[in-house]
PDB file of N, CA and C in Angstrom:
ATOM      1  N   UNK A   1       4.864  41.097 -21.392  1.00  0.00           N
ATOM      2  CA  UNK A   1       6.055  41.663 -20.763  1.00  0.00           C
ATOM      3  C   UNK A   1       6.914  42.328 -21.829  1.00  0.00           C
ATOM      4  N   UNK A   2       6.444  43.208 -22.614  1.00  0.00           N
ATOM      5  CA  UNK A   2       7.034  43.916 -24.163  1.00  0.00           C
ATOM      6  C   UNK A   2       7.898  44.888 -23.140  1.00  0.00           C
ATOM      7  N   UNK A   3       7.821  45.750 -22.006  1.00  0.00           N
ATOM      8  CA  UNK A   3       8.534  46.537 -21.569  1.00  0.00           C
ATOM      9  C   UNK A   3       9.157  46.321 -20.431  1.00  0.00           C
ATOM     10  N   UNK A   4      10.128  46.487 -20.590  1.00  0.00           N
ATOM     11  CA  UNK A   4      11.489  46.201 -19.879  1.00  0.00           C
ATOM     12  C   UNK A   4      12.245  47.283 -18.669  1.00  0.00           C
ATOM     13  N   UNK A   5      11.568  48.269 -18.268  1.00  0.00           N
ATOM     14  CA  UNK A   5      11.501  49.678 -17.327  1.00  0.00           C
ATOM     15  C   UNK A   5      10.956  48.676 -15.904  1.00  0.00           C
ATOM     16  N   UNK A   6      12.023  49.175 -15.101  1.00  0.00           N
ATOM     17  CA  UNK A   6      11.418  48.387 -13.839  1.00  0.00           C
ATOM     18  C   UNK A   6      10.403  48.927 -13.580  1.00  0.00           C
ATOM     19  N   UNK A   7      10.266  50.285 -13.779  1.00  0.00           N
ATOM     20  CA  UNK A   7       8.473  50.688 -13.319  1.00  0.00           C
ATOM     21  C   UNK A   7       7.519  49.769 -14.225  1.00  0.00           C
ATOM     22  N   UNK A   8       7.702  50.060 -15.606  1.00  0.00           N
ATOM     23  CA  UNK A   8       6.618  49.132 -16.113  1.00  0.00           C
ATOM     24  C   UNK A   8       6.212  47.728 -15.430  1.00  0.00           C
ATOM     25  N   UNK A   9       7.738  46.938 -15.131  1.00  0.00           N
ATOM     26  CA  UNK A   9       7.447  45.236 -14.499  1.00  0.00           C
ATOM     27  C   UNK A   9       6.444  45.807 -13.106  1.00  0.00           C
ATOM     28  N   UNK A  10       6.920  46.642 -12.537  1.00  0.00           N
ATOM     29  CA  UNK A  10       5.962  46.628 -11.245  1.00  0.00           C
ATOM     30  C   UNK A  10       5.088  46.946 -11.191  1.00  0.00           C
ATOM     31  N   UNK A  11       4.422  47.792 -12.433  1.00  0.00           N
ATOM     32  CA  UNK A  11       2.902  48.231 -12.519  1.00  0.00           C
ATOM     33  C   UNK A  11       2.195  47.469 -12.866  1.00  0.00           C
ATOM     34  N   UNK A  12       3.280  46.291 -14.157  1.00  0.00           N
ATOM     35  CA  UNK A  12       2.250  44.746 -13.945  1.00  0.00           C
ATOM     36  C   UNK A  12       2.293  43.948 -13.398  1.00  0.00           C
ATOM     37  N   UNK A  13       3.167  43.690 -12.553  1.00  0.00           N
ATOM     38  CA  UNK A  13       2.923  43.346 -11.340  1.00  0.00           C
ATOM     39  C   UNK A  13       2.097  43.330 -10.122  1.00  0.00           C
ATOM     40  N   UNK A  14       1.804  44.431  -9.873  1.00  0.00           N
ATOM     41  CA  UNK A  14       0.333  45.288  -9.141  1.00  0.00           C
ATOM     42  C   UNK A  14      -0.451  44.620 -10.050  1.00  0.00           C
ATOM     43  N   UNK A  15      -0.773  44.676 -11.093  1.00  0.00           N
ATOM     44  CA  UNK A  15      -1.992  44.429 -11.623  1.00  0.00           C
ATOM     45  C   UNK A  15      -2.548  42.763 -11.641  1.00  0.00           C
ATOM     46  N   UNK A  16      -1.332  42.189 -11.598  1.00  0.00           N
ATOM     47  CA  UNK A  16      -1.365  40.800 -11.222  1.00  0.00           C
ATOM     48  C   UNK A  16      -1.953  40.136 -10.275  1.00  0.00           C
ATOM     49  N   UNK A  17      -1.523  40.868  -9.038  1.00  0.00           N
ATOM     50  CA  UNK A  17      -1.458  41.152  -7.434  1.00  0.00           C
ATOM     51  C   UNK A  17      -3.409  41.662  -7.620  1.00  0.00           C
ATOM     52  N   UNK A  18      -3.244  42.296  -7.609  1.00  0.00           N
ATOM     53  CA  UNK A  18      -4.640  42.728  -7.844  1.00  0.00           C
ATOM     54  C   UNK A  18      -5.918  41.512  -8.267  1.00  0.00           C
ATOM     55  N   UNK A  19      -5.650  41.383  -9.467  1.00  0.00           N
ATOM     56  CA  UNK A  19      -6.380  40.067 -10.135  1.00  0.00           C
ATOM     57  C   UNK A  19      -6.254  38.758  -9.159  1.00  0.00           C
ATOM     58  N   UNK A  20      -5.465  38.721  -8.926  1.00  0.00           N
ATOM     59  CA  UNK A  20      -5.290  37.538  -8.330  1.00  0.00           C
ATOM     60  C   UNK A  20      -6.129  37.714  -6.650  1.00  0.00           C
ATOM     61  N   UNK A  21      -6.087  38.687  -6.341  1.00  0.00           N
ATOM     62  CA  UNK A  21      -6.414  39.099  -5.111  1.00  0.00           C
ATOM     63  C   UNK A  21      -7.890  39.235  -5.224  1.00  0.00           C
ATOM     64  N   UNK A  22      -8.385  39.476  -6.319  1.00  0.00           N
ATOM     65  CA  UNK A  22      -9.975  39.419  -6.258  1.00  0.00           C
ATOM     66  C   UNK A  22     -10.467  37.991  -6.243  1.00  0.00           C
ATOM     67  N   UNK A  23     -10.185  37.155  -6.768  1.00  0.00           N
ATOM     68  CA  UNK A  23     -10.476  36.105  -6.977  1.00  0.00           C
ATOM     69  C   UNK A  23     -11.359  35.581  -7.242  1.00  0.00           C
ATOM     70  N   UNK A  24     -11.649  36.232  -8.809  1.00  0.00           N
ATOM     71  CA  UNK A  24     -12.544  35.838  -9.236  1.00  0.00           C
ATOM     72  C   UNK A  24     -12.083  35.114 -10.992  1.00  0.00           C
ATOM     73  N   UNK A  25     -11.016  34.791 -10.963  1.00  0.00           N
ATOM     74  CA  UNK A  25     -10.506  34.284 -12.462  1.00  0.00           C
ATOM     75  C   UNK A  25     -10.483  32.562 -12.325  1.00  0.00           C
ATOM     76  N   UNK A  26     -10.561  32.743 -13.997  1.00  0.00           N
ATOM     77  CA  UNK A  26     -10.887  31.143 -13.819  1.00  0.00           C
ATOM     78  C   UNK A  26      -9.123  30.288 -13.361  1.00  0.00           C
ATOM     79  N   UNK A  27      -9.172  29.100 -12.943  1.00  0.00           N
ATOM     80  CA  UNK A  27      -7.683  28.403 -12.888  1.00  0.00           C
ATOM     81  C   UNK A  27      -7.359  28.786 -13.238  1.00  0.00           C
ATOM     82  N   UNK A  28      -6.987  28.060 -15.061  1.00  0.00           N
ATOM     83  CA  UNK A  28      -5.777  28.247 -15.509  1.00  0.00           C
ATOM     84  C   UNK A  28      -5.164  29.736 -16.264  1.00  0.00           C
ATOM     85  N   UNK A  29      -6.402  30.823 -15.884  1.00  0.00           N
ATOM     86  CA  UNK A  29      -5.685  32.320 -15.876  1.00  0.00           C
ATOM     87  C   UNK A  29      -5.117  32.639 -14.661  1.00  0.00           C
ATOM     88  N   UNK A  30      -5.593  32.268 -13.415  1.00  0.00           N
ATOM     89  CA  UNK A  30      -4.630  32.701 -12.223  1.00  0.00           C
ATOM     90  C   UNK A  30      -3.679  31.883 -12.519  1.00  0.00           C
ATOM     91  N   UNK A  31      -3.914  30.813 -12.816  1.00  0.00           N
ATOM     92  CA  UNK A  31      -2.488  30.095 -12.748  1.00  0.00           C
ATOM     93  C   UNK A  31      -1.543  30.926 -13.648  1.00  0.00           C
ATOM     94  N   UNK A  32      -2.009  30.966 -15.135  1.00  0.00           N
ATOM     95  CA  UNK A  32      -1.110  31.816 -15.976  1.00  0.00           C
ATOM     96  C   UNK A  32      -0.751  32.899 -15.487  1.00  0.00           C
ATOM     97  N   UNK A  33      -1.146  34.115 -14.978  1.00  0.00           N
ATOM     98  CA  UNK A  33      -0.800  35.261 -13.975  1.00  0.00           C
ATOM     99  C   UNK A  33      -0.175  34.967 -12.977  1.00  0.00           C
ATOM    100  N   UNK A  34       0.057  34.115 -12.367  1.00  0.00           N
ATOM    101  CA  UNK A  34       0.745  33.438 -10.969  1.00  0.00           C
ATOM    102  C   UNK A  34       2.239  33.459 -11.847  1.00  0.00           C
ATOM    103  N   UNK A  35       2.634  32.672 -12.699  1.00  0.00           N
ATOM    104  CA  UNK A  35       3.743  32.291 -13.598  1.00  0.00           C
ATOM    105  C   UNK A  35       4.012  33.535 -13.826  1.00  0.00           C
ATOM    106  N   UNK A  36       3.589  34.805 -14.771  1.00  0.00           N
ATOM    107  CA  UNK A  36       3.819  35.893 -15.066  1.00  0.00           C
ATOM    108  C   UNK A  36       4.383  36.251 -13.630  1.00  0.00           C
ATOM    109  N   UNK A  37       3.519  36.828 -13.191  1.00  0.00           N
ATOM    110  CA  UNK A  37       4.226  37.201 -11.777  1.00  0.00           C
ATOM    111  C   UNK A  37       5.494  36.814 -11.514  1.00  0.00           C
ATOM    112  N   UNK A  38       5.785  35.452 -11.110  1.00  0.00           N
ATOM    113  CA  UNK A  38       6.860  35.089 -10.810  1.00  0.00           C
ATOM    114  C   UNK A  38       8.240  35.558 -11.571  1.00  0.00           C
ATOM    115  N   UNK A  39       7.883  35.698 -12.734  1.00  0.00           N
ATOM    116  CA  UNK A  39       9.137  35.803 -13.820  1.00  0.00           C
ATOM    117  C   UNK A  39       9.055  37.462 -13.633  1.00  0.00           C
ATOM    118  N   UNK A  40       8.078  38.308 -13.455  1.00  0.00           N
ATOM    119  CA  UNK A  40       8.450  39.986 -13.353  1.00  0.00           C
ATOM    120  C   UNK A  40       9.038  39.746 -11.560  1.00  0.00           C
ATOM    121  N   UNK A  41       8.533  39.446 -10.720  1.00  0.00           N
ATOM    122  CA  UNK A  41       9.118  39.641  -9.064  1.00  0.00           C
ATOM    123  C   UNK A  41      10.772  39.116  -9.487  1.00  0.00           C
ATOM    124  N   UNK A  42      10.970  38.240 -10.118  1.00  0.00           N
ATOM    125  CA  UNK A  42      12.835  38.013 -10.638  1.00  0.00           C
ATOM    126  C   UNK A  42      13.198  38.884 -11.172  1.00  0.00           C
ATOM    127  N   UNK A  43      12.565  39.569 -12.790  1.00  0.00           N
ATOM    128  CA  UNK A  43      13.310  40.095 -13.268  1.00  0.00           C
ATOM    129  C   UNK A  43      13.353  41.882 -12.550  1.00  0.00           C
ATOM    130  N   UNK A  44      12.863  41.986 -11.529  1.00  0.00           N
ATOM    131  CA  UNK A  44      12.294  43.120 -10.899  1.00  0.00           C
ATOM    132  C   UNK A  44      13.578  43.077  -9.663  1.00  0.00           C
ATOM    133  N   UNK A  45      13.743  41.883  -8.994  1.00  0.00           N
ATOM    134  CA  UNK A  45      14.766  41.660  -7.909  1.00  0.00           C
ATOM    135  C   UNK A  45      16.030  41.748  -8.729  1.00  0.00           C
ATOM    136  N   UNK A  46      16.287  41.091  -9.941  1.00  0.00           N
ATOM    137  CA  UNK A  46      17.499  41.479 -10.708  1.00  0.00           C
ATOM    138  C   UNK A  46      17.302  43.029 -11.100  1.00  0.00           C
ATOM    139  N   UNK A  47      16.297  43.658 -11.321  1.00  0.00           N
ATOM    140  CA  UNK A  47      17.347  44.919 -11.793  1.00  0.00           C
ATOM    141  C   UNK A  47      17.451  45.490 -10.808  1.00  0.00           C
ATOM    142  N   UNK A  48      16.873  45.409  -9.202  1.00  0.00           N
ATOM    143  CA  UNK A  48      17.171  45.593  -8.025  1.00  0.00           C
ATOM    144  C   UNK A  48      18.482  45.927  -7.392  1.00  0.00           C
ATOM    145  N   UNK A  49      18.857  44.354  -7.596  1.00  0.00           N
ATOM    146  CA  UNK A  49      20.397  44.227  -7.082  1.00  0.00           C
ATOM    147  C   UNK A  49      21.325  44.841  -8.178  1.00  0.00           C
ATOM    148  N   UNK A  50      20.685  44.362  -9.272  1.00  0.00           N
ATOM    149  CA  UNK A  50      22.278  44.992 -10.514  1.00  0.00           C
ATOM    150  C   UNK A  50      22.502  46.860  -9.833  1.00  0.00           C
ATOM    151  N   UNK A  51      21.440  47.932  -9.866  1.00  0.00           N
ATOM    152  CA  UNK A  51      20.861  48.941  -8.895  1.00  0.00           C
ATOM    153  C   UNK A  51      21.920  49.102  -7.591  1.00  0.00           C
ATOM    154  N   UNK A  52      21.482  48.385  -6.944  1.00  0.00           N
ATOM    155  CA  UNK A  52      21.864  48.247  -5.929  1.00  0.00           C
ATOM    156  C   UNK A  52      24.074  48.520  -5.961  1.00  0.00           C
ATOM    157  N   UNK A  53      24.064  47.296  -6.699  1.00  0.00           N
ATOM    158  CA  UNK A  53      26.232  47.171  -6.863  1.00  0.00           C
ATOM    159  C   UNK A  53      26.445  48.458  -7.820  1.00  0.00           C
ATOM    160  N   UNK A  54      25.758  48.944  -8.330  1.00  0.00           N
ATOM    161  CA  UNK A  54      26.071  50.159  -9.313  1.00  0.00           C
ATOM    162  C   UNK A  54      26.215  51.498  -8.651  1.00  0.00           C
ATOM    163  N   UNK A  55      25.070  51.259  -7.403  1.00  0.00           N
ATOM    164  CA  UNK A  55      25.448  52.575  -6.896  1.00  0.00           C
ATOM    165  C   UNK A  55      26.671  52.203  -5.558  1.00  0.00           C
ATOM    166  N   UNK A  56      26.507  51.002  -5.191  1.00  0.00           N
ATOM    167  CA  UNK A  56      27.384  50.964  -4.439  1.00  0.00           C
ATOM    168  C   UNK A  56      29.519  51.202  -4.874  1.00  0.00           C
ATOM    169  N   UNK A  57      28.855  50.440  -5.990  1.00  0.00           N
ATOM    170  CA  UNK A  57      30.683  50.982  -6.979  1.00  0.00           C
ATOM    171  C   UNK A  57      30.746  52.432  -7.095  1.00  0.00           C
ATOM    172  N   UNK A  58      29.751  52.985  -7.595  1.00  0.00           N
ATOM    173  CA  UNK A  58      29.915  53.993  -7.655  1.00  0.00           C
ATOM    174  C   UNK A  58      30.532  54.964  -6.084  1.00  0.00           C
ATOM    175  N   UNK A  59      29.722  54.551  -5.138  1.00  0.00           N
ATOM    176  CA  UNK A  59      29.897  55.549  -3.564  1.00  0.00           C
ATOM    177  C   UNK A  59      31.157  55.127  -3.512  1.00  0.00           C
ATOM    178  N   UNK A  60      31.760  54.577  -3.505  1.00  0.00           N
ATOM    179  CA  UNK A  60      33.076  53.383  -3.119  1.00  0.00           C
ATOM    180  C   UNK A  60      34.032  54.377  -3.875  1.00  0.00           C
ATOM    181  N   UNK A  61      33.977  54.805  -4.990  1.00  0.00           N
ATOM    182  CA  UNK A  61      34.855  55.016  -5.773  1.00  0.00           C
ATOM    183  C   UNK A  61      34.860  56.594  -5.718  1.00  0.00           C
ATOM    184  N   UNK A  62      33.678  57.579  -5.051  1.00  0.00           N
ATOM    185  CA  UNK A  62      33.318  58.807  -4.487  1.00  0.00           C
ATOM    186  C   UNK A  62      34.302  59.182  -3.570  1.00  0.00           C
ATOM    187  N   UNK A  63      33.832  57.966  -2.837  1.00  0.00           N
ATOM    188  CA  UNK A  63      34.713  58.048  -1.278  1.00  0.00           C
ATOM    189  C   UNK A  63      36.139  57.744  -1.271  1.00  0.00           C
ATOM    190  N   UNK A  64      36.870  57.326  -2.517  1.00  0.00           N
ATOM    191  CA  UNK A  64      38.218  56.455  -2.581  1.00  0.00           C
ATOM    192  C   UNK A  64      38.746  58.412  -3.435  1.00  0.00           C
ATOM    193  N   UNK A  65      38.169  59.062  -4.089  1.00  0.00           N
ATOM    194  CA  UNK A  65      38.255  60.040  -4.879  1.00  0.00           C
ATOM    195  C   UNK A  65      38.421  61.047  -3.806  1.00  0.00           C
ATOM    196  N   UNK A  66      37.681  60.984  -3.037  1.00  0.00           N
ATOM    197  CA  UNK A  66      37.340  61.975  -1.998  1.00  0.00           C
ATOM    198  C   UNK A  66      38.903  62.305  -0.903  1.00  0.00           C
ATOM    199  N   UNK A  67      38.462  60.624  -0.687  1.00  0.00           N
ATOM    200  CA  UNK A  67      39.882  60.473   0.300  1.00  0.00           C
ATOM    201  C   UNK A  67      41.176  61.260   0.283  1.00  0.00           C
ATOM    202  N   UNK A  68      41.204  60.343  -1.364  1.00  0.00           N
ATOM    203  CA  UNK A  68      42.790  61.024  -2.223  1.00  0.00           C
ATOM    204  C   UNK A  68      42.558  62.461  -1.837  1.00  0.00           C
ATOM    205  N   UNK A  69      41.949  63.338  -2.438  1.00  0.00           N
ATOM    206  CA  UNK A  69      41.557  64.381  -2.532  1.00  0.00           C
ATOM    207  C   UNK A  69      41.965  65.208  -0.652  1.00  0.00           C
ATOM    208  N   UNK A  70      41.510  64.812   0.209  1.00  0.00           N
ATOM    209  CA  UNK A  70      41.486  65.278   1.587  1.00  0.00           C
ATOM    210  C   UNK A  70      42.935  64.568   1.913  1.00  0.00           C
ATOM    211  N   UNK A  71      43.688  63.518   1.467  1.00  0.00           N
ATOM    212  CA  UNK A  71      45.128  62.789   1.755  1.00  0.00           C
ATOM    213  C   UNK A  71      46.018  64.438   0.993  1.00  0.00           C
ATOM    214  N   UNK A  72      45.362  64.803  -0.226  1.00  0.00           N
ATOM    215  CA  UNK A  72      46.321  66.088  -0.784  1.00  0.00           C
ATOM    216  C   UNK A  72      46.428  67.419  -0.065  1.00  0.00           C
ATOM    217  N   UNK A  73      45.349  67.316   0.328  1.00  0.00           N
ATOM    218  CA  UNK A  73      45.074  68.809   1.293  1.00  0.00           C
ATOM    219  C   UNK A  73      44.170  69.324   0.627  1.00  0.00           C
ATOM    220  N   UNK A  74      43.478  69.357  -0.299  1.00  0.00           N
ATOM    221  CA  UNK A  74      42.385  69.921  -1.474  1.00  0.00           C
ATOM    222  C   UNK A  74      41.630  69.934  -0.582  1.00  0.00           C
ATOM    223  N   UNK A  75      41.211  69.174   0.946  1.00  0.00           N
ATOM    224  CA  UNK A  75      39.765  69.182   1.320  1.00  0.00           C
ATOM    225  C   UNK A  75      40.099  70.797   1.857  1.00  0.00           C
ATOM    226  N   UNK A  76      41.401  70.928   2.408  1.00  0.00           N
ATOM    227  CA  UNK A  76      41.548  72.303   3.447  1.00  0.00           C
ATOM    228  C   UNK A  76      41.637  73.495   2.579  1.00  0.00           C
ATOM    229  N   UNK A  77      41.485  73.673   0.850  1.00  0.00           N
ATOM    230  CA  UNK A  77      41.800  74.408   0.188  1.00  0.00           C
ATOM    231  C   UNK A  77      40.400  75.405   0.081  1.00  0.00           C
ATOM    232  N   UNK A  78      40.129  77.283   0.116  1.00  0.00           N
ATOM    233  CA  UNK A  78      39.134  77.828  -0.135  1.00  0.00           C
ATOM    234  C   UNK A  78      38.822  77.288  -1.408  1.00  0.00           C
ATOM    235  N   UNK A  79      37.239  77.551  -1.191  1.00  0.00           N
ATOM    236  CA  UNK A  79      36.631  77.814  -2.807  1.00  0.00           C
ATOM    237  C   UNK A  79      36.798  78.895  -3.113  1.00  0.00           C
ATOM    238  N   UNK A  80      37.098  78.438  -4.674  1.00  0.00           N
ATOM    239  CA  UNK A  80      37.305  79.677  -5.721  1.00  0.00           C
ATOM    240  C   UNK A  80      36.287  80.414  -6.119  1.00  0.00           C
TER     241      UNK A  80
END
């Protein structure tokens, strides 16, 4: 797990998913891949949600900008 790019966690992830899905590994490598897994599907749901409140602060603060903006009359103003 050297890379830290949510695409990277999910491409090894798939590959996990995969292995595991053939089923042909011995125990204690599915088991070890089972564990891996688990710790990328977390750190994959965390950068999810962090994602997730970032863009939501962000729209929030669009729309609070916006508002002001249409409260001044700027929305009714031509473009220049």
């Amino acid at each position: 797990m050297a890379k830290n790019t949510f695409e990277d966690r999910l491409a090894r992830l798939k590959e996990i998913v995969e292995g595991l899905e053939r089923g042909d590994l011995p125990l204690e490598e599915g088991v070890s891949l089972y564990k891996e897994g688990l710790k990328l599907a977390k750190a994959c749901g965390k950068q999810l949600e962090s994602a997730r409140h970032e863009v939501k602060v962000v729209s929030e603060g669009l729309l609070k900008e916006f508002d002001a903006l249409e409260a001044l009359g700027a929305g009714d103003a031509d473009d220049d």
